[in-house]
Protein backbone atom coordinates (compact mmCIF):
# COMPACT_ATOMS: atom_id res chain seq x y z
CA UNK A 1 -23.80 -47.45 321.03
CA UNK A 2 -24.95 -46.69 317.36
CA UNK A 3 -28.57 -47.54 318.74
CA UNK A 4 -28.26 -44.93 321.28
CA UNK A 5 -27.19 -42.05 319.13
CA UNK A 6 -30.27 -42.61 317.02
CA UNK A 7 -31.93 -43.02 319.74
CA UNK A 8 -31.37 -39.59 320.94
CA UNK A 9 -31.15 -37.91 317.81
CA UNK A 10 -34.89 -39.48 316.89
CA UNK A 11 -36.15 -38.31 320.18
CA UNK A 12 -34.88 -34.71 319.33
CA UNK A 13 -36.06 -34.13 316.17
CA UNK A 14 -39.36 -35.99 316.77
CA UNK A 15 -39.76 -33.13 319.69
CA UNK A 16 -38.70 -30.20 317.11
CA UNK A 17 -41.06 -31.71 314.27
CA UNK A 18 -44.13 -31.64 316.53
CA UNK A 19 -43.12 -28.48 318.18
CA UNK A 20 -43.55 -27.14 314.30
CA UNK A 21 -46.71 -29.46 313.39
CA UNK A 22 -48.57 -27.47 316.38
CA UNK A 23 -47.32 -24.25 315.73
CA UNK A 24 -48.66 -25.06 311.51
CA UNK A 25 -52.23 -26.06 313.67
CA UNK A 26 -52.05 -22.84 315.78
CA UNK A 27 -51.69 -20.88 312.86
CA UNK A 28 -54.29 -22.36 310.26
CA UNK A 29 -56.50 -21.99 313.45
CA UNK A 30 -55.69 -18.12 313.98
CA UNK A 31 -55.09 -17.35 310.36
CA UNK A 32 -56.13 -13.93 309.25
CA UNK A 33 -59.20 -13.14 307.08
CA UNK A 34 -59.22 -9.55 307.41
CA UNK A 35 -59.53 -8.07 303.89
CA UNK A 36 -58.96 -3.87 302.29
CA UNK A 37 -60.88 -2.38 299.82
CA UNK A 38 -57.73 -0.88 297.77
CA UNK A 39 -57.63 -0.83 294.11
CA UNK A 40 -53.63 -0.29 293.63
CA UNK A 41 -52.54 -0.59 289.46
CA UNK A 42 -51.39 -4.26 289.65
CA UNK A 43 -48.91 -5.93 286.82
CA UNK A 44 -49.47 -9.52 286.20
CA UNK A 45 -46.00 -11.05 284.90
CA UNK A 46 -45.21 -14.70 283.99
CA UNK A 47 -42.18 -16.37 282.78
CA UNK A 48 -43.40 -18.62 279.84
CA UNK A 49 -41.10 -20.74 277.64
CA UNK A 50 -42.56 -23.78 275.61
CA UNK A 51 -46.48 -23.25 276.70
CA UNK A 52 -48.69 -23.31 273.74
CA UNK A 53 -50.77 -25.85 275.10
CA UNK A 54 -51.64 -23.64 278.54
CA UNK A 55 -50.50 -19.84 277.76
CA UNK A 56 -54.14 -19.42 275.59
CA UNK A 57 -55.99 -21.19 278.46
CA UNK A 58 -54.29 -18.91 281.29
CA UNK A 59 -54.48 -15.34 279.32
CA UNK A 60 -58.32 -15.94 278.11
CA UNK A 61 -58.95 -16.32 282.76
CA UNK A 62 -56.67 -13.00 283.38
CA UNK A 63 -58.45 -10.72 280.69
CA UNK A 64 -62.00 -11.78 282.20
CA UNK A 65 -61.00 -10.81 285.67
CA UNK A 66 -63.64 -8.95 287.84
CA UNK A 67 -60.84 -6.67 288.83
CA UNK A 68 -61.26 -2.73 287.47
CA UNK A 69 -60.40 -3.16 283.77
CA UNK A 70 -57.74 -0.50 283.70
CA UNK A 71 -56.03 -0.79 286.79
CA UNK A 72 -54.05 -3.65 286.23
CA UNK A 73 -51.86 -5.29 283.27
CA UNK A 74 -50.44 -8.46 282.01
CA UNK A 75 -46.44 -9.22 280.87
CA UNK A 76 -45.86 -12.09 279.46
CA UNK A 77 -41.98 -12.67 279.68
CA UNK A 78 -41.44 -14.94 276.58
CA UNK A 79 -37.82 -16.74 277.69
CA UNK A 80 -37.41 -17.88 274.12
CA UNK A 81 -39.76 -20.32 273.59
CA UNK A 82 -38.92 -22.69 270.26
CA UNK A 83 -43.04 -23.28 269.92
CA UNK A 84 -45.58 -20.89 269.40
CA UNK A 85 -45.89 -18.81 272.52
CA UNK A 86 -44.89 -16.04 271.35
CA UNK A 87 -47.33 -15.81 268.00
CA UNK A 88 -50.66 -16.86 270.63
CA UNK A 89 -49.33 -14.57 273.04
CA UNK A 90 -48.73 -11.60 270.15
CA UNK A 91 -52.51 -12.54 269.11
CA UNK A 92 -53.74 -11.65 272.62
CA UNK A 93 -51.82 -8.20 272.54
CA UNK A 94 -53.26 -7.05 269.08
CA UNK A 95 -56.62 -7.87 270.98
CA UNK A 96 -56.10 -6.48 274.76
CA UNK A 97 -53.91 -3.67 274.89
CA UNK A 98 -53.25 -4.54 278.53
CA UNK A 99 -51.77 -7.68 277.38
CA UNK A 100 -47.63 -6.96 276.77
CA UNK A 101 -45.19 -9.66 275.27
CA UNK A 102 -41.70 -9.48 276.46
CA UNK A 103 -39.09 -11.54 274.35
CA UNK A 104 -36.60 -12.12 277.53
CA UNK A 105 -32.64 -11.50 276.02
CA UNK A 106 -29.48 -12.99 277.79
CA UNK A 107 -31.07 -16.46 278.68
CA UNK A 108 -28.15 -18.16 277.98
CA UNK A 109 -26.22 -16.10 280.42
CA UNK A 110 -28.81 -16.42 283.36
CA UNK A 111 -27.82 -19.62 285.66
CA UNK A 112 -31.75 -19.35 286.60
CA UNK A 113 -33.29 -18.20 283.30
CA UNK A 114 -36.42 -17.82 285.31
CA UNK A 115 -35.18 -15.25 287.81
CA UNK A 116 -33.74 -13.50 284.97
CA UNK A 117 -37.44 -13.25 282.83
CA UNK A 118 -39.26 -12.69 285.84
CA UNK A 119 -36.46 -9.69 286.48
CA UNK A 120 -36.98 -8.06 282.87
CA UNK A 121 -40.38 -8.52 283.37
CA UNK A 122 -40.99 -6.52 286.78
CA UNK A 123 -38.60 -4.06 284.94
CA UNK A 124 -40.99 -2.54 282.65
CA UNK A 125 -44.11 -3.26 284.72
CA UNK A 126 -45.79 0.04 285.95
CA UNK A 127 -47.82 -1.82 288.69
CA UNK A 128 -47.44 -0.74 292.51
CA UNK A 129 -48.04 -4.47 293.19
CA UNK A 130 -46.49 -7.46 291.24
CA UNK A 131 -48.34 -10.67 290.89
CA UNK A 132 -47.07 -13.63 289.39
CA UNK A 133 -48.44 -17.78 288.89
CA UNK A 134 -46.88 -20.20 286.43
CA UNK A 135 -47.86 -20.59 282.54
CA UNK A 136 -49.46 -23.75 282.98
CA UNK A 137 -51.64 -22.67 285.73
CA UNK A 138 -55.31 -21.85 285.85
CA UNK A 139 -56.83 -19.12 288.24
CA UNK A 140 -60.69 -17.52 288.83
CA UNK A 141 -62.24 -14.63 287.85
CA UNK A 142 -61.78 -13.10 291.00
CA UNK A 143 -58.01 -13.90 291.77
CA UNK A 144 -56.39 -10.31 291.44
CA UNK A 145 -59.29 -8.84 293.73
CA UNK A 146 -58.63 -11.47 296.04
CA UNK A 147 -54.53 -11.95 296.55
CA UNK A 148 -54.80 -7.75 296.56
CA UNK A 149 -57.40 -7.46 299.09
CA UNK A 150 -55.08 -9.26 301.68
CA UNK A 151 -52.42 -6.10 301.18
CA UNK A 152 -52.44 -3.91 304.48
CA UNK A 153 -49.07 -3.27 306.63
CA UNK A 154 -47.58 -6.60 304.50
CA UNK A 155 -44.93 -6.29 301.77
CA UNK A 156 -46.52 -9.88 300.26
CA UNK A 157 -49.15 -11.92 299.80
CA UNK A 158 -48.50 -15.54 299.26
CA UNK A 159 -51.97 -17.87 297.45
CA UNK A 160 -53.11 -21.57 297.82
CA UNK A 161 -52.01 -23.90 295.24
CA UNK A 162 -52.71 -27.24 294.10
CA UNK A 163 -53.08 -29.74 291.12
CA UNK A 164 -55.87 -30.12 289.05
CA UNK A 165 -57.46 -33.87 289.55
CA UNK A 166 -60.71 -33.27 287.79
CA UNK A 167 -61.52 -37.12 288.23
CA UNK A 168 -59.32 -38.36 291.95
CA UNK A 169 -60.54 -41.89 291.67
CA UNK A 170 -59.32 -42.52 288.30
CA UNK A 171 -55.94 -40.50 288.58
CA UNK A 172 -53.11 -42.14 288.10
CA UNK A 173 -50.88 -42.86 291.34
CA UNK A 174 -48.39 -40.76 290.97
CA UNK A 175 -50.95 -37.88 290.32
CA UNK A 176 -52.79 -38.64 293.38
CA UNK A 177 -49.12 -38.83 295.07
CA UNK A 178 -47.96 -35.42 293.83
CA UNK A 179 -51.56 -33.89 295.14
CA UNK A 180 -51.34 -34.90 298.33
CA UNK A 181 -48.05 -34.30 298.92
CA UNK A 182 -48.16 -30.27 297.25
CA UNK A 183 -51.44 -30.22 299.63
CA UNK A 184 -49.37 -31.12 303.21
CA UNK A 185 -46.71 -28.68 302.05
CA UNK A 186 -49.17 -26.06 301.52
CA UNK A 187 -50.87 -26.40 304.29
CA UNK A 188 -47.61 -26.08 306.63
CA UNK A 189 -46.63 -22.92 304.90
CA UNK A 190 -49.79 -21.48 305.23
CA UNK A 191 -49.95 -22.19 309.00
CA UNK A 192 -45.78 -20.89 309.36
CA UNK A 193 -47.21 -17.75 307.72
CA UNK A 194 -49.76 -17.29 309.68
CA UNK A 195 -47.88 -17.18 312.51
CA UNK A 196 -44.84 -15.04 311.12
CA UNK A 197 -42.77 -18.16 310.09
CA UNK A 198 -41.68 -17.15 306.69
CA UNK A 199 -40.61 -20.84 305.84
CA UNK A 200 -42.04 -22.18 302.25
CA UNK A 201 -44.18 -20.99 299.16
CA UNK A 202 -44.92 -21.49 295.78
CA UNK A 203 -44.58 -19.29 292.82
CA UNK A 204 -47.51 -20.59 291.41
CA UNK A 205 -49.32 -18.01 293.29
CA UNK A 206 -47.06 -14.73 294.77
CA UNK A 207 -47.36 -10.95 295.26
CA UNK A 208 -45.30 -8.55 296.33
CA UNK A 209 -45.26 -4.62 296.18
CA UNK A 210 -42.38 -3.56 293.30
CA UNK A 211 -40.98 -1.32 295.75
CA UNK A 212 -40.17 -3.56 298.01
CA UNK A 213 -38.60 -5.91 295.61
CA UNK A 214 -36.51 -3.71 294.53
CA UNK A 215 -35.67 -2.56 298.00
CA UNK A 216 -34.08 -5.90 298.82
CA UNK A 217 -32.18 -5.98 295.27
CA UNK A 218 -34.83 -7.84 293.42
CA UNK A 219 -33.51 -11.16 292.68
CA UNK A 220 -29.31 -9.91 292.82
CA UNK A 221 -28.45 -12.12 295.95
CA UNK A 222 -30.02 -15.12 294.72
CA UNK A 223 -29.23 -15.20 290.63
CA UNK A 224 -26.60 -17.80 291.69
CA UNK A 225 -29.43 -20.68 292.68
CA UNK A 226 -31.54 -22.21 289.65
CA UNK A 227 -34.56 -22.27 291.67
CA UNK A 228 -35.83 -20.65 294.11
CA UNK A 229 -37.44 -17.54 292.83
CA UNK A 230 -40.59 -17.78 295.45
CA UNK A 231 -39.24 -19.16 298.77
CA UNK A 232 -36.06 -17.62 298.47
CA UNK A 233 -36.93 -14.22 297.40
CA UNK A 234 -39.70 -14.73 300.34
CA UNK A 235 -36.56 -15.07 302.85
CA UNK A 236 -35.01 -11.91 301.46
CA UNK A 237 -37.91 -10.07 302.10
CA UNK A 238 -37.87 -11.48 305.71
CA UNK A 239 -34.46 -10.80 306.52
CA UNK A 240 -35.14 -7.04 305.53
CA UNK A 241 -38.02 -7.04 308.42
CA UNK A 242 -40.70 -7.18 305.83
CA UNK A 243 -44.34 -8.49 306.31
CA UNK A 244 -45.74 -11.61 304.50
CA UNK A 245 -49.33 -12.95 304.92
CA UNK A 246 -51.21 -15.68 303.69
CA UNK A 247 -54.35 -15.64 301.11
CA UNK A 248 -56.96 -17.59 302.95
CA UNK A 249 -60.00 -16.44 300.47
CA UNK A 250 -60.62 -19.55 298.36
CA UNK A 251 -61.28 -17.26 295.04
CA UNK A 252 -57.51 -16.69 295.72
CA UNK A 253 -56.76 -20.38 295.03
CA UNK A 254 -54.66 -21.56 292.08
CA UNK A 255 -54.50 -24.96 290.08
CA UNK A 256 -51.54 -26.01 288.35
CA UNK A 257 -50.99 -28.68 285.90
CA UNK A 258 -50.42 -32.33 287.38
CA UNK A 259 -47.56 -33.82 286.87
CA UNK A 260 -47.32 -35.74 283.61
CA UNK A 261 -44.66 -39.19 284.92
CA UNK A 262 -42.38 -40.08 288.16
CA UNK A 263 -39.65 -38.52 286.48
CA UNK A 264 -40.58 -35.14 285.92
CA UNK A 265 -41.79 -35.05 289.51
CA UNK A 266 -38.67 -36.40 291.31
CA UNK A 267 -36.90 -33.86 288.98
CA UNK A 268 -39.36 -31.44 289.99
CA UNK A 269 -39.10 -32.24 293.37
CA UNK A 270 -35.40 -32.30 293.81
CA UNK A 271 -35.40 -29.20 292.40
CA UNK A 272 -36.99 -27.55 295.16
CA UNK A 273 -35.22 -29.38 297.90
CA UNK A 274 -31.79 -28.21 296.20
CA UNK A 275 -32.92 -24.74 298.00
CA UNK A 276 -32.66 -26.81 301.10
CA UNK A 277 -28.50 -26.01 301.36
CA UNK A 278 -29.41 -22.15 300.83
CA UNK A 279 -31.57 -21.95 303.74
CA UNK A 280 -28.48 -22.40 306.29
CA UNK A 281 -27.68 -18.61 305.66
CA UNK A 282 -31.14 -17.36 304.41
CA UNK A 283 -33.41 -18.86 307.13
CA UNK A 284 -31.48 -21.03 309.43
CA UNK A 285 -34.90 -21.97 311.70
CA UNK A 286 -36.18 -23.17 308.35
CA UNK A 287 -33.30 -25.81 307.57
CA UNK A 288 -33.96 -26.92 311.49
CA UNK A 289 -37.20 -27.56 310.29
CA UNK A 290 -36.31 -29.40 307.21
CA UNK A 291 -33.38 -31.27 309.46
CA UNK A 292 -36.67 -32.89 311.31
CA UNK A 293 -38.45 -33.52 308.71
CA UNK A 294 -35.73 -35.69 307.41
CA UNK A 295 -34.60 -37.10 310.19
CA UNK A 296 -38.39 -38.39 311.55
CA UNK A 297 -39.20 -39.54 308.19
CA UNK A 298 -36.76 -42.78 307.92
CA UNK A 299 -35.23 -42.48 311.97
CA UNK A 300 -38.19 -44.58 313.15
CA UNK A 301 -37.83 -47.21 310.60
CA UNK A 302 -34.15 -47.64 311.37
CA UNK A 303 -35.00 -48.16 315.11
CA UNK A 304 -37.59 -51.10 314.54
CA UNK A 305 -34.93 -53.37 313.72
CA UNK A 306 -33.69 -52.85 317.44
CA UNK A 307 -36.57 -52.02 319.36
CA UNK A 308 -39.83 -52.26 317.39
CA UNK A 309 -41.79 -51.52 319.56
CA UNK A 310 -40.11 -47.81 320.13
CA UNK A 311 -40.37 -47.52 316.47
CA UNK A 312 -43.46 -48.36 316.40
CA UNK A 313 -44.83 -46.35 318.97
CA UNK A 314 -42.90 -42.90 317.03
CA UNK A 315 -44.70 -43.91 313.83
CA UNK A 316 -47.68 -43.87 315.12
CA UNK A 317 -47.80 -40.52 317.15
CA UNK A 318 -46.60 -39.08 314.29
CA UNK A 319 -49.53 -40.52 312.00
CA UNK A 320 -52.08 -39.66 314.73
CA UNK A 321 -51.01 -36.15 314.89
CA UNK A 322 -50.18 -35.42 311.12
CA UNK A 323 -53.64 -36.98 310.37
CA UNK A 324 -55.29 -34.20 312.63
CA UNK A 325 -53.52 -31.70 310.97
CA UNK A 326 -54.21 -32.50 307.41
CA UNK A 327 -57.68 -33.06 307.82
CA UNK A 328 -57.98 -29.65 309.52
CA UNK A 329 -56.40 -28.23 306.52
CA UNK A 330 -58.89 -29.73 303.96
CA UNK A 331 -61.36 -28.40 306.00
CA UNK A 332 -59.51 -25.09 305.97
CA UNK A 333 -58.86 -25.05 302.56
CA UNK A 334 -62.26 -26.71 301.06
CA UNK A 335 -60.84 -29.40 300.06
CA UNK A 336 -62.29 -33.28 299.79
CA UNK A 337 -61.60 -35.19 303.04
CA UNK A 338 -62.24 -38.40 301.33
CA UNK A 339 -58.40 -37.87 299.75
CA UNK A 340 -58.01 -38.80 302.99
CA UNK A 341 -57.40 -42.56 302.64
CA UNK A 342 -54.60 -42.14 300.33
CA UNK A 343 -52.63 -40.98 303.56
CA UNK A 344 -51.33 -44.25 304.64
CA UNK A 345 -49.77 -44.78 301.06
CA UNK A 346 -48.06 -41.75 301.24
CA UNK A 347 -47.01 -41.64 304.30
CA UNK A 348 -45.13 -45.06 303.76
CA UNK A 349 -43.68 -44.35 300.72
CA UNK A 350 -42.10 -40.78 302.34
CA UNK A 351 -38.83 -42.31 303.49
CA UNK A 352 -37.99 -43.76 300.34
CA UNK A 353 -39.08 -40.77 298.41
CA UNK A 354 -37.63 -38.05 300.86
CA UNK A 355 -33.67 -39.17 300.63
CA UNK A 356 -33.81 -39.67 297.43
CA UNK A 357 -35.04 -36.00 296.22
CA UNK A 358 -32.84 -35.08 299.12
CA UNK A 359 -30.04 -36.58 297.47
CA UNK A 360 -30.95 -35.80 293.88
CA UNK A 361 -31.44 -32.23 294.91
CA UNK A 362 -28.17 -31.94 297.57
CA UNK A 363 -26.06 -33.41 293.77
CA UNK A 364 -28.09 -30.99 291.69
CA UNK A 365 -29.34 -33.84 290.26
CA UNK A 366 -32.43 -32.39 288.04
CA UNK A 367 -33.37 -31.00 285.43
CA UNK A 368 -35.76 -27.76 284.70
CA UNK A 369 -38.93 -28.19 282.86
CA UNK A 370 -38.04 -27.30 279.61
């Protein structure tokens, strides 16, 4: 009888799961490259606590952008740092008068400090549009004239991420693990996107207009959840009828740090899953989504020890069909198809890894970065 049940609940979310993998296809396939020639006053803010070994590194890449030298700014929310941040970031300002540092107050009463820097940061900027990446992040010369050429009828734009592996052959495995994995996710929010499913993004690469931000409340009716400060605020925007699209231009593209160990990425990890609970109320199709996910990951493996072949047989439709995906999307997104071997690893490893940032994150059991 126990058979059955999984049986039936396998069969179900397998269907839902590849309903979604086609619909991510469909949508990389039709995505939108359609580009305006605007030149709106953009403010560049980033929360930044602890980064004097990448806040140098990420201001010298924003003051050399090719965008118009006095249409846009740069706020760099200092959420009080205990290194020196805020002295390389000061040294900057003294140099670039576009360059502002923000010492962020009330940390200690913020249950997501980052919402609450980000906040004081959009506060003072004077920018139509807001665009935002991570501290430890690296981006082109041309990334503001790229993320703000995809604004037309859309509220926000949401970039490509992904870790920098200068050297894939010699990174470590949990490196090569952690870039893979960021890549699949990416590449299924990108295709949801594309198709008007507002499911998943990164902050590493956001931008919204202020005005609609603050339309929704800014980040007032999520300042309860630690994380959450991209996807969530992405589903507020949704359920107020707003338009997101997707940056497809590849001088758009981000890179982000790699992960240093396998702790600070399960932490990592679980910390983004914990917005997994929030999404029964902010984006219910979503958490159906994530349901499958789950539930096809370790499902199959369970049913091999009473039908193997049945298990079998799921596994491999599902590695058939993810593997045409993926390599779509590294074609897509420019990326080397050759990574392409590690997918076997990963794709084995997933069960283990999946319940336990699923259970780590459903406990709260991580810790932010700093």
């Amino acid at each position: 009888m126990i058979f059955q049940i999984i049986y039936a609940v396998t069969f179900i979310f397998l269907l839902i799961y590849l309903f979604y993998l086609r619909l991510f296809y469909i949508g990389l396939k039709n995505r939108n490259v359609n580009f305006v020639n605007s030149k709106p006053f953009v403010s560049i803010v980033i929360a930044a606590r602890n980064e004097e070994k990448n806040i140098a590194r990420l201001l010298t890449t924003l003051v050399n952008q090719t965008y118009q030298s006095d249409r846009f700014q740069i706020i760099i929310a200092n959420d009080n740092s205990t290194d020196e941040t805020a002295s390389i970031v000061d040294r900057f300002s003294q140099k670039w008068d576009k360059i502002k540092l923000l010492n962020v107050t009330e940390r200690e009463k913020a249950i997501s400090p980052k919402k609450n820097a980000l906040s004081q940061a959009i506060e003072m900027a004077e920018g139509e549009i807001i665009l935002s990446t991570d501290a430890d992040c690296l981006v082109g010369q041309y990334w503001i004239e790229s993320m703000i050429a995809c604004f037309n009828d859309n509220e926000m734009v949401i970039g490509f991420s992904r870790t920098k592996l200068v050297d894939w052959s010699n990174a470590s495995f949990i490196r090569k693990f952690e870039h893979f994995d960021f890549l699949a996710m990416l590449f299924a929010a990108a295709g949801a996107i594309s198709l008007g499913k507002y499911f998943s993004c990164s902050g590493q690469n956001i931008a919204y207009k202020k005005e609609a931000f603050n339309k929704v409340g800014g980040f007032e009716k999520i300042k309860h959840i630690i994380s959450g400060d991209d996807v969530n605020l992405m589903q507020l925007f949704r359920k107020s009828g707003m338009k997101v699209s997707f940056a497809f231009t590849d001088h758009s593209y981000v890179y982000t740090q790699p992960i240093k160990n396998i702790g600070k990425f399960l932490s990592q990890r679980s910390r983004w899953t914990s917005n997994m609970k929030w999404q029964i109320i902010l984006n219910p199709e979503f958490f159906v989504y994530l349901l499958s996910v789950f539930f096809i990951t370790f499902l199959p493996i369970v049913i091999l020890f009473d039908l193997w072949q049945l298990g079998v047989g799921v596994l491999l439709l599902r590695m058939i069909l993810e593997l045409i995906f993926l390599k779509y999307g590294y074609e897509v997104f420019g990326e080397n198809k050759k990574k392409l071997i590690f997918y076997p690893v990963w794709f084995f490893i997933q069960p283990f890894y999946i319940i336990a940032i699923a259970l780590m994150g459903g406990l709260n059991l991580f810790s932010w970065k700093k």
